[in-house]
PDB file of N, CA and C in Angstrom:
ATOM      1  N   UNK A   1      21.082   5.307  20.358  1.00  0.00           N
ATOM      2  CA  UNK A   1      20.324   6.532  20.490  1.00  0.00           C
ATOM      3  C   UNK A   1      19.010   6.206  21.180  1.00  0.00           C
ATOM      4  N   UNK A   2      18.517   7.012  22.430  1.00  0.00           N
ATOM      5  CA  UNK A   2      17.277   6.560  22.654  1.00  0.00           C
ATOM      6  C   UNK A   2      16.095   6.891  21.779  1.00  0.00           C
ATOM      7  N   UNK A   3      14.937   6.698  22.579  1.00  0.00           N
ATOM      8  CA  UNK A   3      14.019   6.719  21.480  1.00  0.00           C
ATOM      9  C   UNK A   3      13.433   8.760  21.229  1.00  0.00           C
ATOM     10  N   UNK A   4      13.582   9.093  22.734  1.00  0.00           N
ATOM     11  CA  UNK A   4      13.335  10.477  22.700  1.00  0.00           C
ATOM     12  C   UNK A   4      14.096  11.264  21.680  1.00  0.00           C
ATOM     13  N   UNK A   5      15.038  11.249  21.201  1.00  0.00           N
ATOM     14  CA  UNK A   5      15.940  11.602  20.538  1.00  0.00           C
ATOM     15  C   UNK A   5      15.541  11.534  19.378  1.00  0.00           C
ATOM     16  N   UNK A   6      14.936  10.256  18.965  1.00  0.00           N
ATOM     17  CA  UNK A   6      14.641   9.294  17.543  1.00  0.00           C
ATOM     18  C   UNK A   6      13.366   9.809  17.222  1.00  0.00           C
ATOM     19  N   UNK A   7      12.109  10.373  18.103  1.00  0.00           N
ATOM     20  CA  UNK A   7      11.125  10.632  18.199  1.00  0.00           C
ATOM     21  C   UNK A   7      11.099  12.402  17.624  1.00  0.00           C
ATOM     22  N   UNK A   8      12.123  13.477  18.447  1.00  0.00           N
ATOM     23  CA  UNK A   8      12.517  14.464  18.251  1.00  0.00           C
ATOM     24  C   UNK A   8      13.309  14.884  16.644  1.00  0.00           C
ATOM     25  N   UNK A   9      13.588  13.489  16.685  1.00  0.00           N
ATOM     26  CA  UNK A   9      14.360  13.989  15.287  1.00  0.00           C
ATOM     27  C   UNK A   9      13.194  13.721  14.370  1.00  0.00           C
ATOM     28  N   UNK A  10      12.400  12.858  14.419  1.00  0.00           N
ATOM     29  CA  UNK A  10      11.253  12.575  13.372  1.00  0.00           C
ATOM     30  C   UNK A  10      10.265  13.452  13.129  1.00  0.00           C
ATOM     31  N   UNK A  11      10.234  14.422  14.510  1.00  0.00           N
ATOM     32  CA  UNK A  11       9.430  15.485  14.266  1.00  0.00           C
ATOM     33  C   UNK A  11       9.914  16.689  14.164  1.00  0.00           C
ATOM     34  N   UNK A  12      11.284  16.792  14.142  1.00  0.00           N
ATOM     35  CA  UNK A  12      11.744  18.140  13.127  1.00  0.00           C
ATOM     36  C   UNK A  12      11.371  17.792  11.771  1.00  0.00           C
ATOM     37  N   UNK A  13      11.823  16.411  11.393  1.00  0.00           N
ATOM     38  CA  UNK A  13      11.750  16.327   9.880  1.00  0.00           C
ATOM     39  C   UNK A  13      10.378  16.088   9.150  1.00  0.00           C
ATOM     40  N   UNK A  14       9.358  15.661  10.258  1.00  0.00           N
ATOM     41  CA  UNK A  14       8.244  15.845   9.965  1.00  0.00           C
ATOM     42  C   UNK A  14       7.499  17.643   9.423  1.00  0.00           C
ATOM     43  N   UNK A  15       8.102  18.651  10.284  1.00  0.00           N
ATOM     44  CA  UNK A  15       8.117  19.925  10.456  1.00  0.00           C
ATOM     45  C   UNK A  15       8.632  20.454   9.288  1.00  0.00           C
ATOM     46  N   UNK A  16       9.395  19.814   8.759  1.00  0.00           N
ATOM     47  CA  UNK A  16      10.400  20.442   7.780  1.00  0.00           C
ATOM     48  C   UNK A  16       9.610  19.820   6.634  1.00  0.00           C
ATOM     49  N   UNK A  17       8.328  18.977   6.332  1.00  0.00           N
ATOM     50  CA  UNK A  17       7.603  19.118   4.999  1.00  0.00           C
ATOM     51  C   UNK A  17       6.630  19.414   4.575  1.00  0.00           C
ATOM     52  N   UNK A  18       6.860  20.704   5.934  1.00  0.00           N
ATOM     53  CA  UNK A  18       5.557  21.265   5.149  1.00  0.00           C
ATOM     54  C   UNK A  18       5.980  22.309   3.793  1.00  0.00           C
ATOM     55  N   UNK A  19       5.536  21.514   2.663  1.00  0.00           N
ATOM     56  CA  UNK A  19       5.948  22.175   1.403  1.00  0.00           C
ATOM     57  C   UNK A  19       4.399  22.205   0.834  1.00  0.00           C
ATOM     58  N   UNK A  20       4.606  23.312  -0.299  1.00  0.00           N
ATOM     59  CA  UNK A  20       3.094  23.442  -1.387  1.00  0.00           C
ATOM     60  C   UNK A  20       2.908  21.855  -1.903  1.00  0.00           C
ATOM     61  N   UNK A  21       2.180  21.376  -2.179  1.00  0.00           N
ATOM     62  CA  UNK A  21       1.840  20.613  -3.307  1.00  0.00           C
ATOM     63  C   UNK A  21       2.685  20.656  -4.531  1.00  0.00           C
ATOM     64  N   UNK A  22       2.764  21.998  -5.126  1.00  0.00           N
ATOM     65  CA  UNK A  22       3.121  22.147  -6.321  1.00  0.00           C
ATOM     66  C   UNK A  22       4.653  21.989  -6.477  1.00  0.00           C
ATOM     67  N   UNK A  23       5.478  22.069  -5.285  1.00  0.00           N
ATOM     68  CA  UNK A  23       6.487  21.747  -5.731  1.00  0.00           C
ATOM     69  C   UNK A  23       7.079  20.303  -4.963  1.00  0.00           C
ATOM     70  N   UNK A  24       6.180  19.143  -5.184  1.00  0.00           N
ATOM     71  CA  UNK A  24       6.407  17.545  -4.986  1.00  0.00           C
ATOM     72  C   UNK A  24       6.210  17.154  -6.540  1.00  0.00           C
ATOM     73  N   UNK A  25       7.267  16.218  -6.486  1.00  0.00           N
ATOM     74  CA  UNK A  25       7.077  15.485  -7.954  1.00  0.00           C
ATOM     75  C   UNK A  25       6.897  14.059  -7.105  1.00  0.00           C
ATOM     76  N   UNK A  26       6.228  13.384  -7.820  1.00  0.00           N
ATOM     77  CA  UNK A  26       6.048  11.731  -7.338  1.00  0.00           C
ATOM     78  C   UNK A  26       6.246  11.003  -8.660  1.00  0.00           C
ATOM     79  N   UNK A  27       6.907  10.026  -8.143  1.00  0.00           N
ATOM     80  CA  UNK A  27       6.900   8.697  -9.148  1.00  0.00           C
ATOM     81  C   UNK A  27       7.111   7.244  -8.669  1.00  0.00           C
ATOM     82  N   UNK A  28       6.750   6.768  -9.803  1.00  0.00           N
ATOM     83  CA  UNK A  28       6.339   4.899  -9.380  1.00  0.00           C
ATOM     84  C   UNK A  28       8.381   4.833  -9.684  1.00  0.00           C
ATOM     85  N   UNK A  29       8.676   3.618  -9.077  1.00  0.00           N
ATOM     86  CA  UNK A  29      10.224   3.464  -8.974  1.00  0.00           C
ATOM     87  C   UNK A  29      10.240   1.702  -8.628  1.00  0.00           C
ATOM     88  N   UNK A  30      11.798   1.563  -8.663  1.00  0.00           N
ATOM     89  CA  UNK A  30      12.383   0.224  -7.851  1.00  0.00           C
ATOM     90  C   UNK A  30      12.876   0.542  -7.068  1.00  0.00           C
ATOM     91  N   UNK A  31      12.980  -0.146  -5.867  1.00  0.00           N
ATOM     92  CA  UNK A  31      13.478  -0.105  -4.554  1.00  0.00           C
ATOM     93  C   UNK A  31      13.731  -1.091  -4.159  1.00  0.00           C
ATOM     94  N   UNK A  32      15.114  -0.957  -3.451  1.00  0.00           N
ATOM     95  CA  UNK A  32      16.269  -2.179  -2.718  1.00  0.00           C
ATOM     96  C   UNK A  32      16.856  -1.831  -1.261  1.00  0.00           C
ATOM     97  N   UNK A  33      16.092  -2.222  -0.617  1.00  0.00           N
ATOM     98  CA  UNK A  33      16.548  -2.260   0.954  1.00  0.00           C
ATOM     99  C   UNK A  33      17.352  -3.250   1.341  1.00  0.00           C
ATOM    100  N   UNK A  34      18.485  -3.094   1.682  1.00  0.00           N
ATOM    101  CA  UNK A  34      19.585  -4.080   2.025  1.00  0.00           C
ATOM    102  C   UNK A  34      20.059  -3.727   3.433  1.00  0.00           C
ATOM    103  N   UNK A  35      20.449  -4.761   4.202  1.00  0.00           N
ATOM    104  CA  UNK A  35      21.266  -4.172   5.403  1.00  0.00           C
ATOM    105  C   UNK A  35      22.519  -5.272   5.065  1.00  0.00           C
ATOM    106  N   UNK A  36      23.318  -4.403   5.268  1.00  0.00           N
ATOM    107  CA  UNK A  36      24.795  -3.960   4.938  1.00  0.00           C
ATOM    108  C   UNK A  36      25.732  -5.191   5.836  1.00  0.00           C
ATOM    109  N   UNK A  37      24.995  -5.137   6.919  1.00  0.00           N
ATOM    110  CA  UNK A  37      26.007  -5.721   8.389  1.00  0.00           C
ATOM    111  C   UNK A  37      25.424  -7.339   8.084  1.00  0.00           C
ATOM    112  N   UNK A  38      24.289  -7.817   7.894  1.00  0.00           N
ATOM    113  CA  UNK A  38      24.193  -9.312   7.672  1.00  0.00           C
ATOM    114  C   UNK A  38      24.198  -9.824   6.271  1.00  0.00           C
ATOM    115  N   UNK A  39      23.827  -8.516   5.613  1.00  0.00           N
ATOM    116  CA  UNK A  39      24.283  -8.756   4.097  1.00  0.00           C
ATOM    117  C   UNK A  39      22.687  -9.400   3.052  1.00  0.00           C
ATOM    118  N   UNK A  40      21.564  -8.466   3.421  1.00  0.00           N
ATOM    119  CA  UNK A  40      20.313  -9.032   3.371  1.00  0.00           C
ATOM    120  C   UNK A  40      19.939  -8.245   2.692  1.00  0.00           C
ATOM    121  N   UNK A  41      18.986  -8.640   1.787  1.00  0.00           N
ATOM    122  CA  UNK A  41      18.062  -7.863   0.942  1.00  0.00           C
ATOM    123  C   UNK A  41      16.661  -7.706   1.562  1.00  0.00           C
ATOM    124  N   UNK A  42      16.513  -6.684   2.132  1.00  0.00           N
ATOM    125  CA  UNK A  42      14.933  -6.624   2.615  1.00  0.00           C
ATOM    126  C   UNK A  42      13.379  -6.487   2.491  1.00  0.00           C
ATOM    127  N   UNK A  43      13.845  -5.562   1.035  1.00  0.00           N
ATOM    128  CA  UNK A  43      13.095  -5.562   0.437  1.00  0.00           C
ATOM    129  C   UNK A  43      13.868  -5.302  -0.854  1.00  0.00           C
ATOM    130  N   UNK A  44      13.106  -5.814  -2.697  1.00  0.00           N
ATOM    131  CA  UNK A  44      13.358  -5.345  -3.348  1.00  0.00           C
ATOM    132  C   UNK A  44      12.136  -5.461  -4.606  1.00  0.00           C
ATOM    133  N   UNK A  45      11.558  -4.395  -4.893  1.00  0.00           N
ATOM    134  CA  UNK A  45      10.795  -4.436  -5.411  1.00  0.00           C
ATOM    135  C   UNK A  45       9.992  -3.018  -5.795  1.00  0.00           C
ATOM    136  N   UNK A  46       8.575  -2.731  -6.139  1.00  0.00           N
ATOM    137  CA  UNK A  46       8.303  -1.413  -6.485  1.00  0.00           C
ATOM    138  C   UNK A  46       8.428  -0.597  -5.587  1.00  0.00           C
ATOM    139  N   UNK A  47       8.165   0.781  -5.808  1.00  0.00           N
ATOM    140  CA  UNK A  47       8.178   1.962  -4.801  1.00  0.00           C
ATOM    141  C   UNK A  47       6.992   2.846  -5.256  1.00  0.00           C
ATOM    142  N   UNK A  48       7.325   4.049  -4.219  1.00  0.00           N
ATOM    143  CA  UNK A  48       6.704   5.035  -4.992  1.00  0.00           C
ATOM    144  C   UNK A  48       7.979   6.233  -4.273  1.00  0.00           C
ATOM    145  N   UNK A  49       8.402   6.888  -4.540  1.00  0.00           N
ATOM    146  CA  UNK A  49       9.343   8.227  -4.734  1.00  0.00           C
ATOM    147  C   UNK A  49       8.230   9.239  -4.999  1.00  0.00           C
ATOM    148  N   UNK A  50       8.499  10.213  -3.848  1.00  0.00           N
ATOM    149  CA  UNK A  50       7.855  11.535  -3.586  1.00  0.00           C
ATOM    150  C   UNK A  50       9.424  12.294  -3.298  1.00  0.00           C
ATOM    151  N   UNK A  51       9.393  13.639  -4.075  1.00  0.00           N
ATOM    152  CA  UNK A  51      10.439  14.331  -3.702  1.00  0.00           C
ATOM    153  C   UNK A  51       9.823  15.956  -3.811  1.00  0.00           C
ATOM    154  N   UNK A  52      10.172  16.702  -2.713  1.00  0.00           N
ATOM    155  CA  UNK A  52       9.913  18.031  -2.402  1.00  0.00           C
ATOM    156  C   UNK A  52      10.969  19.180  -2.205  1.00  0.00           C
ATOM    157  N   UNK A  53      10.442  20.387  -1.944  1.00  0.00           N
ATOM    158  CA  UNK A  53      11.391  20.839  -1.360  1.00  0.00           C
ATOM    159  C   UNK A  53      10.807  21.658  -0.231  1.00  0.00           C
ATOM    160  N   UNK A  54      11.787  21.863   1.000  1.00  0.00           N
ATOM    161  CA  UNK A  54      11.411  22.609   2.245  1.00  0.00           C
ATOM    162  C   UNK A  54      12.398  23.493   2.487  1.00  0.00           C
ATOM    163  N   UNK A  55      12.414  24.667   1.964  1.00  0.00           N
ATOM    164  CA  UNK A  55      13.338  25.953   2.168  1.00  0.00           C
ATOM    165  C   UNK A  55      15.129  25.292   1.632  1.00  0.00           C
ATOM    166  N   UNK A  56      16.087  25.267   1.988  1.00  0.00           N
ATOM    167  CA  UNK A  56      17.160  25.048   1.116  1.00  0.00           C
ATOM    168  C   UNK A  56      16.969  23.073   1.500  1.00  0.00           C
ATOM    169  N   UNK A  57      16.020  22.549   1.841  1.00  0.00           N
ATOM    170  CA  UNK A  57      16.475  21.326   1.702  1.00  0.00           C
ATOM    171  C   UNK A  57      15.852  20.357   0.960  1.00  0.00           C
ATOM    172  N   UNK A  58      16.096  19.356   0.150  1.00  0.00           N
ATOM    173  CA  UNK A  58      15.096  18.523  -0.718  1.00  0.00           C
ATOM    174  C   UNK A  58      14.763  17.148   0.712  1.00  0.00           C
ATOM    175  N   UNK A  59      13.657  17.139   0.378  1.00  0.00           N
ATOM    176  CA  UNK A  59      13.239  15.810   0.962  1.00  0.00           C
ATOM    177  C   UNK A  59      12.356  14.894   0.122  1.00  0.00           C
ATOM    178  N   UNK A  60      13.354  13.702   0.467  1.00  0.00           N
ATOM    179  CA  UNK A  60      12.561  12.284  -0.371  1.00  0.00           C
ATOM    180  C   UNK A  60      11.624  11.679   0.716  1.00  0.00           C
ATOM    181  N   UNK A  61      10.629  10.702  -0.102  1.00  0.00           N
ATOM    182  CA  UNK A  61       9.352  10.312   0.852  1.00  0.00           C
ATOM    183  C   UNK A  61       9.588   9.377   0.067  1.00  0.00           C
ATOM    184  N   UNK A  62       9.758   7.467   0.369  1.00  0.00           N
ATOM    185  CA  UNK A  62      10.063   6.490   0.046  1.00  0.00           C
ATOM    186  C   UNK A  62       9.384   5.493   0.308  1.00  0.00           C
ATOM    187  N   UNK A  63       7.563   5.134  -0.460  1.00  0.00           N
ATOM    188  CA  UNK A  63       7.048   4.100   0.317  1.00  0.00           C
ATOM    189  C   UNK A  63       6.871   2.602  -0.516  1.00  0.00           C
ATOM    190  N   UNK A  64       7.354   1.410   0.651  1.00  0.00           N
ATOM    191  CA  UNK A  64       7.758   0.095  -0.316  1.00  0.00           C
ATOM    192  C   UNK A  64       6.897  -0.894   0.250  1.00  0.00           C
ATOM    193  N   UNK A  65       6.040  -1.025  -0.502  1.00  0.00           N
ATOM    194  CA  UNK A  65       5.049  -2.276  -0.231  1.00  0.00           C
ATOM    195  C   UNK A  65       4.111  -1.303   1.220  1.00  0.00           C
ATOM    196  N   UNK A  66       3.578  -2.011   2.220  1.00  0.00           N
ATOM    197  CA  UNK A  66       2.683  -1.509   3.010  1.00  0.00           C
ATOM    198  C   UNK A  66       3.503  -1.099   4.541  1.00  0.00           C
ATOM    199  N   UNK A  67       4.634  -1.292   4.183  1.00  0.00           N
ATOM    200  CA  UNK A  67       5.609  -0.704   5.292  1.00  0.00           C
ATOM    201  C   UNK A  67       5.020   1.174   5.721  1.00  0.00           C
ATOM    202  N   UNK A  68       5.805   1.389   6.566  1.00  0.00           N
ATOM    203  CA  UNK A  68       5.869   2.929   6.783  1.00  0.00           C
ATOM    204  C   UNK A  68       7.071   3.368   5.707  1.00  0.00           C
ATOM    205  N   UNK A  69       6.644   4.500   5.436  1.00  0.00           N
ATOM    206  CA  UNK A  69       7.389   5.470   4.621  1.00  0.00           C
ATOM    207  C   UNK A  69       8.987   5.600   4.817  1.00  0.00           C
ATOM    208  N   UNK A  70       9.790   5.462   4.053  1.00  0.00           N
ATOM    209  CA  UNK A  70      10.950   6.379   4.551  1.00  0.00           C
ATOM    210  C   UNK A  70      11.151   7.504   4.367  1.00  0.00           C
ATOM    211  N   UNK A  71      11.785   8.591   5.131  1.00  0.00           N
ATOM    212  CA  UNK A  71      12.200   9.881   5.071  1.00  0.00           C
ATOM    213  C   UNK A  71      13.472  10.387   5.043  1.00  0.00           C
ATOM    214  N   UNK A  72      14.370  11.273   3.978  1.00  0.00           N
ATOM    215  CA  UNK A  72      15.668  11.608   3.924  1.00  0.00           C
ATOM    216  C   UNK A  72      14.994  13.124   3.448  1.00  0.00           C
ATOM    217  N   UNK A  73      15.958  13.774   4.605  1.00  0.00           N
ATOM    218  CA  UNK A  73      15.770  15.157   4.213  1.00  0.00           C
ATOM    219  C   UNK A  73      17.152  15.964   4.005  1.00  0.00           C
ATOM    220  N   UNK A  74      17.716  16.544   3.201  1.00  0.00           N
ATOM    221  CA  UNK A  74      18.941  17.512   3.345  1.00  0.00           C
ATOM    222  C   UNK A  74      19.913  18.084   2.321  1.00  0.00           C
ATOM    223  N   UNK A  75      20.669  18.652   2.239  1.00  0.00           N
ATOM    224  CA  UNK A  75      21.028  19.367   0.461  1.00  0.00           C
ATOM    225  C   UNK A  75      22.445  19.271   0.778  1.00  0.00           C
ATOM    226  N   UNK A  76      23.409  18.951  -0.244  1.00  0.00           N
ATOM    227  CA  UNK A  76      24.535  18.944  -0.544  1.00  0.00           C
ATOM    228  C   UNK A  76      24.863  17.706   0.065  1.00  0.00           C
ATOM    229  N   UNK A  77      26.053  16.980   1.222  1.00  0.00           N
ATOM    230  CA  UNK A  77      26.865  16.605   1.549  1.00  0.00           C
ATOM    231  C   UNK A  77      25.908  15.949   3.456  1.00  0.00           C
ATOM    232  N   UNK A  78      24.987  16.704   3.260  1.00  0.00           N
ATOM    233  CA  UNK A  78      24.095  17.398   4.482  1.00  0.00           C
ATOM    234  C   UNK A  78      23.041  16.267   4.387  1.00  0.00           C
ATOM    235  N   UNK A  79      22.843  15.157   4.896  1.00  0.00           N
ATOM    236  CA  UNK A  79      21.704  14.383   4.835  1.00  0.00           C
ATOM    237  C   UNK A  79      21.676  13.985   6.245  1.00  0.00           C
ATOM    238  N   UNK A  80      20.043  13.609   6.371  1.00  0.00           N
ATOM    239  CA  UNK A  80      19.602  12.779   7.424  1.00  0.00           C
ATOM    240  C   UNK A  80      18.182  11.740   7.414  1.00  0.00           C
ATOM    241  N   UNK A  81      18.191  10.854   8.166  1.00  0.00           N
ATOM    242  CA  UNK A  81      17.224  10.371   8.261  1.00  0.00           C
ATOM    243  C   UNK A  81      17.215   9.836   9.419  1.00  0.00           C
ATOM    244  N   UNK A  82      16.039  10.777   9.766  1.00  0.00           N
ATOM    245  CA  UNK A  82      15.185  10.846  11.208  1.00  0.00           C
ATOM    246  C   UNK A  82      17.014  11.496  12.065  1.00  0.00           C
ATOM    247  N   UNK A  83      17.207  10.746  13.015  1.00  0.00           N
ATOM    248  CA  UNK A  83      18.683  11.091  13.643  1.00  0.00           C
ATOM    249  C   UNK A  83      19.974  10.939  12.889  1.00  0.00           C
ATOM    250  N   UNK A  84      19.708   9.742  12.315  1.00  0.00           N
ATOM    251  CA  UNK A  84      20.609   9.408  11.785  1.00  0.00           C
ATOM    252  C   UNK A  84      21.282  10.010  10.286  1.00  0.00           C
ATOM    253  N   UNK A  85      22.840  10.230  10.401  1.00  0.00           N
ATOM    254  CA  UNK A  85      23.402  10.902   9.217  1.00  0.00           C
ATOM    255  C   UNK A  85      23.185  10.043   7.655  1.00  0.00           C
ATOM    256  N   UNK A  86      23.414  10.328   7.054  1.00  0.00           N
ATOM    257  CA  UNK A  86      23.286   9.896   5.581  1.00  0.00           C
ATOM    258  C   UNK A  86      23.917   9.844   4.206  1.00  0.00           C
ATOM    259  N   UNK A  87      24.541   9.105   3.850  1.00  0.00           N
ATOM    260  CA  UNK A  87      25.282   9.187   2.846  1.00  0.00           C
ATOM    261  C   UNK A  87      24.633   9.007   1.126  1.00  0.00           C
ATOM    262  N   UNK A  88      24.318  10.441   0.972  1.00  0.00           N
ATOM    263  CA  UNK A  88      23.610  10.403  -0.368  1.00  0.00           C
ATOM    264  C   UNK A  88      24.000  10.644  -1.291  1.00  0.00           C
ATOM    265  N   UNK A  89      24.024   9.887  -2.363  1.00  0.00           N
ATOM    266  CA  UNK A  89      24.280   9.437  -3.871  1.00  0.00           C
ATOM    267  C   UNK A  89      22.946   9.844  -4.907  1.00  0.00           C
ATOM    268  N   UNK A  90      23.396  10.644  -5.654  1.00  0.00           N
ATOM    269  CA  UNK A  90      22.657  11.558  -6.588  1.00  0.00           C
ATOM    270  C   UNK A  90      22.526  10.269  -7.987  1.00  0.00           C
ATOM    271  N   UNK A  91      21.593   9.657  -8.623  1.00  0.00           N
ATOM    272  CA  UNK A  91      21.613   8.633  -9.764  1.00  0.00           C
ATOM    273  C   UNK A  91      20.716   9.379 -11.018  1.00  0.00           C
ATOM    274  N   UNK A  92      20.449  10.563 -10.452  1.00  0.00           N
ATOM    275  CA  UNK A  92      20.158  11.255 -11.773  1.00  0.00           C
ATOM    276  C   UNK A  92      18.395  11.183 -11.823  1.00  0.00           C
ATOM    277  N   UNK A  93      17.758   9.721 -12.379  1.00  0.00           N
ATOM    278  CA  UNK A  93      16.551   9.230 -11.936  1.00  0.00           C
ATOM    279  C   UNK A  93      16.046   8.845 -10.523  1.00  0.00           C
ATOM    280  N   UNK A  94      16.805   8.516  -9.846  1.00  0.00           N
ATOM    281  CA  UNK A  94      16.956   8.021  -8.107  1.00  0.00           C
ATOM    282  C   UNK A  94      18.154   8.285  -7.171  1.00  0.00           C
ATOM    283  N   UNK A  95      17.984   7.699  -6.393  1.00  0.00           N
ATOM    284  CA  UNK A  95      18.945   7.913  -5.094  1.00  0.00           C
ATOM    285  C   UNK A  95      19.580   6.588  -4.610  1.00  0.00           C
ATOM    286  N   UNK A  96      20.420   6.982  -4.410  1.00  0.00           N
ATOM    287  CA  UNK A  96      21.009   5.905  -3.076  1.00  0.00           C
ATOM    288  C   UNK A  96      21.548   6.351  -1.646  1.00  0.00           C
ATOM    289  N   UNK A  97      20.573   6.171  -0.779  1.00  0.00           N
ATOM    290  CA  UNK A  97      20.614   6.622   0.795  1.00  0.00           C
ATOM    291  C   UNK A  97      21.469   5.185   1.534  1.00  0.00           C
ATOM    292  N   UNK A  98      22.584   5.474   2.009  1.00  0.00           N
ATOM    293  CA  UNK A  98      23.263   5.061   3.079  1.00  0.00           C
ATOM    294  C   UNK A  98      23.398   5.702   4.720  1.00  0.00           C
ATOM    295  N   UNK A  99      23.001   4.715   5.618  1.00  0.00           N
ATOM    296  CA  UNK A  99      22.930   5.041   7.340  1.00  0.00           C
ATOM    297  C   UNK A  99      23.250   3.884   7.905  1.00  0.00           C
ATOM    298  N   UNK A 100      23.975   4.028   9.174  1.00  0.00           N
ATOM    299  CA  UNK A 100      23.995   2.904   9.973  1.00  0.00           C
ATOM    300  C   UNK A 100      24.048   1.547   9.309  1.00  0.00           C
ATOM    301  N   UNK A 101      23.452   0.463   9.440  1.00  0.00           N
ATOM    302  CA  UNK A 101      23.502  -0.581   8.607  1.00  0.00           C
ATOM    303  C   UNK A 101      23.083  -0.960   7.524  1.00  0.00           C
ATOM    304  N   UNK A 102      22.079   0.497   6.961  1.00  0.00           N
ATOM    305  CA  UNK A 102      21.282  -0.270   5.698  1.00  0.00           C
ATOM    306  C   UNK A 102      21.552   0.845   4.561  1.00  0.00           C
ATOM    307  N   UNK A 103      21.038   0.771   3.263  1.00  0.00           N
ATOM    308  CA  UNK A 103      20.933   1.179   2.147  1.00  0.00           C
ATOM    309  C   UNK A 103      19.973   0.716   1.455  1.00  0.00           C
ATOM    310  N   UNK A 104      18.967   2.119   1.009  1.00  0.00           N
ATOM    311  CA  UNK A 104      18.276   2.287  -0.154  1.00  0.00           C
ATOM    312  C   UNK A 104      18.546   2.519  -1.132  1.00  0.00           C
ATOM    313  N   UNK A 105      17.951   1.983  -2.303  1.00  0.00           N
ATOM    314  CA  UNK A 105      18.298   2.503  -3.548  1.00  0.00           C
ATOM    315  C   UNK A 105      16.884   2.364  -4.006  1.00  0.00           C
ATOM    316  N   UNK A 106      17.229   3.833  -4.457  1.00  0.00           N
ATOM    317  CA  UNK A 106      15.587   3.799  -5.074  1.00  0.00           C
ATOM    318  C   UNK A 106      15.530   4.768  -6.927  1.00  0.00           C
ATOM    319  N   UNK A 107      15.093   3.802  -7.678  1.00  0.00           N
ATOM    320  CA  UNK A 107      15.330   4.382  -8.716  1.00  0.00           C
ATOM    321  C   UNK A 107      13.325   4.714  -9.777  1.00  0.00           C
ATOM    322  N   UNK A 108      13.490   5.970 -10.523  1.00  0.00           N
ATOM    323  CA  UNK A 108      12.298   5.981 -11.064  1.00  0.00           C
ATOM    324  C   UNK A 108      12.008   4.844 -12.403  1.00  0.00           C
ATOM    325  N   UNK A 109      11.164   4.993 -12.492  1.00  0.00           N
ATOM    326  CA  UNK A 109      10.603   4.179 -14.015  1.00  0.00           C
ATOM    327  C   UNK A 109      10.266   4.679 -14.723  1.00  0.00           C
TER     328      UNK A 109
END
C-alpha cells in the first residue's frame, strides 16, 4: 500500500475521534506486540487503553512505552487500523487486534 493511501486512511480515522470526553473510558493495562511472520515479541509490557465511541463505531487508543499510539476503529466483524483490515477479539477486559503481520493484545488491570 503506498503511503498516500496509509496517510488518507489515518486521517479518516483520525476524523472519526472526534468524540465528547465523557464517553472515553481509559485504563492502565498489559500489552503484547508480537509479529506473527518472524515470530517476535515486540513489545510486552504496560499500556494505557483509551476506548471511545464515534457514532456506530468504538475506537481503541493503545499507547506502549514512548512509541506512537495505536489506533483500531470499528463495530462488529468491521475493524481497521489505519488501512489495514482487522481481526478483533472481544476479552471482555481487553482486546486482541490482528493485521497483516502483527498482533496486539491488550488487556486492563
Amino acid at each position: 500500500m503506498n503511503m498516500t493511501k496509509k496517510i488518507l486512511a489515518m486521517a479518516v480515522l483520525a476524523a472519526s475521534m472526534s468524540v465528547s470526553a465523557s464517553a472515553a473510558m481509559q485504563a492502565q493495562g498489559q500489552c503484547k506486540l508480537k509479529n506473527l511472520a518472524a515470530d517476535k515479541v515486540l513489545y510486552h509490557g504496560a499500556c494505557t487503553i483509551r476506548q471511545s465511541e464515534s457514532g456506530k463505531n468504538t475506537v481503541y487508543e493503545i499507547k506502549m512505552g514512548a512509541g506512537e499510539s495505536f489506533l483500531f476503529a470499528g463495530h462488529g466483524s468491521q475493524w481497521m487500523h489505519g488501512a489495514d483490515k482487522v481481526k478483533f477479539t472481544d476479552l471482555g477486559g481487553g482486546a486482541i487486534f490482528v493485521w497483516d503481520k502483527f498482533s496486539l493484545s491488550a488487556v486492563a488491570r
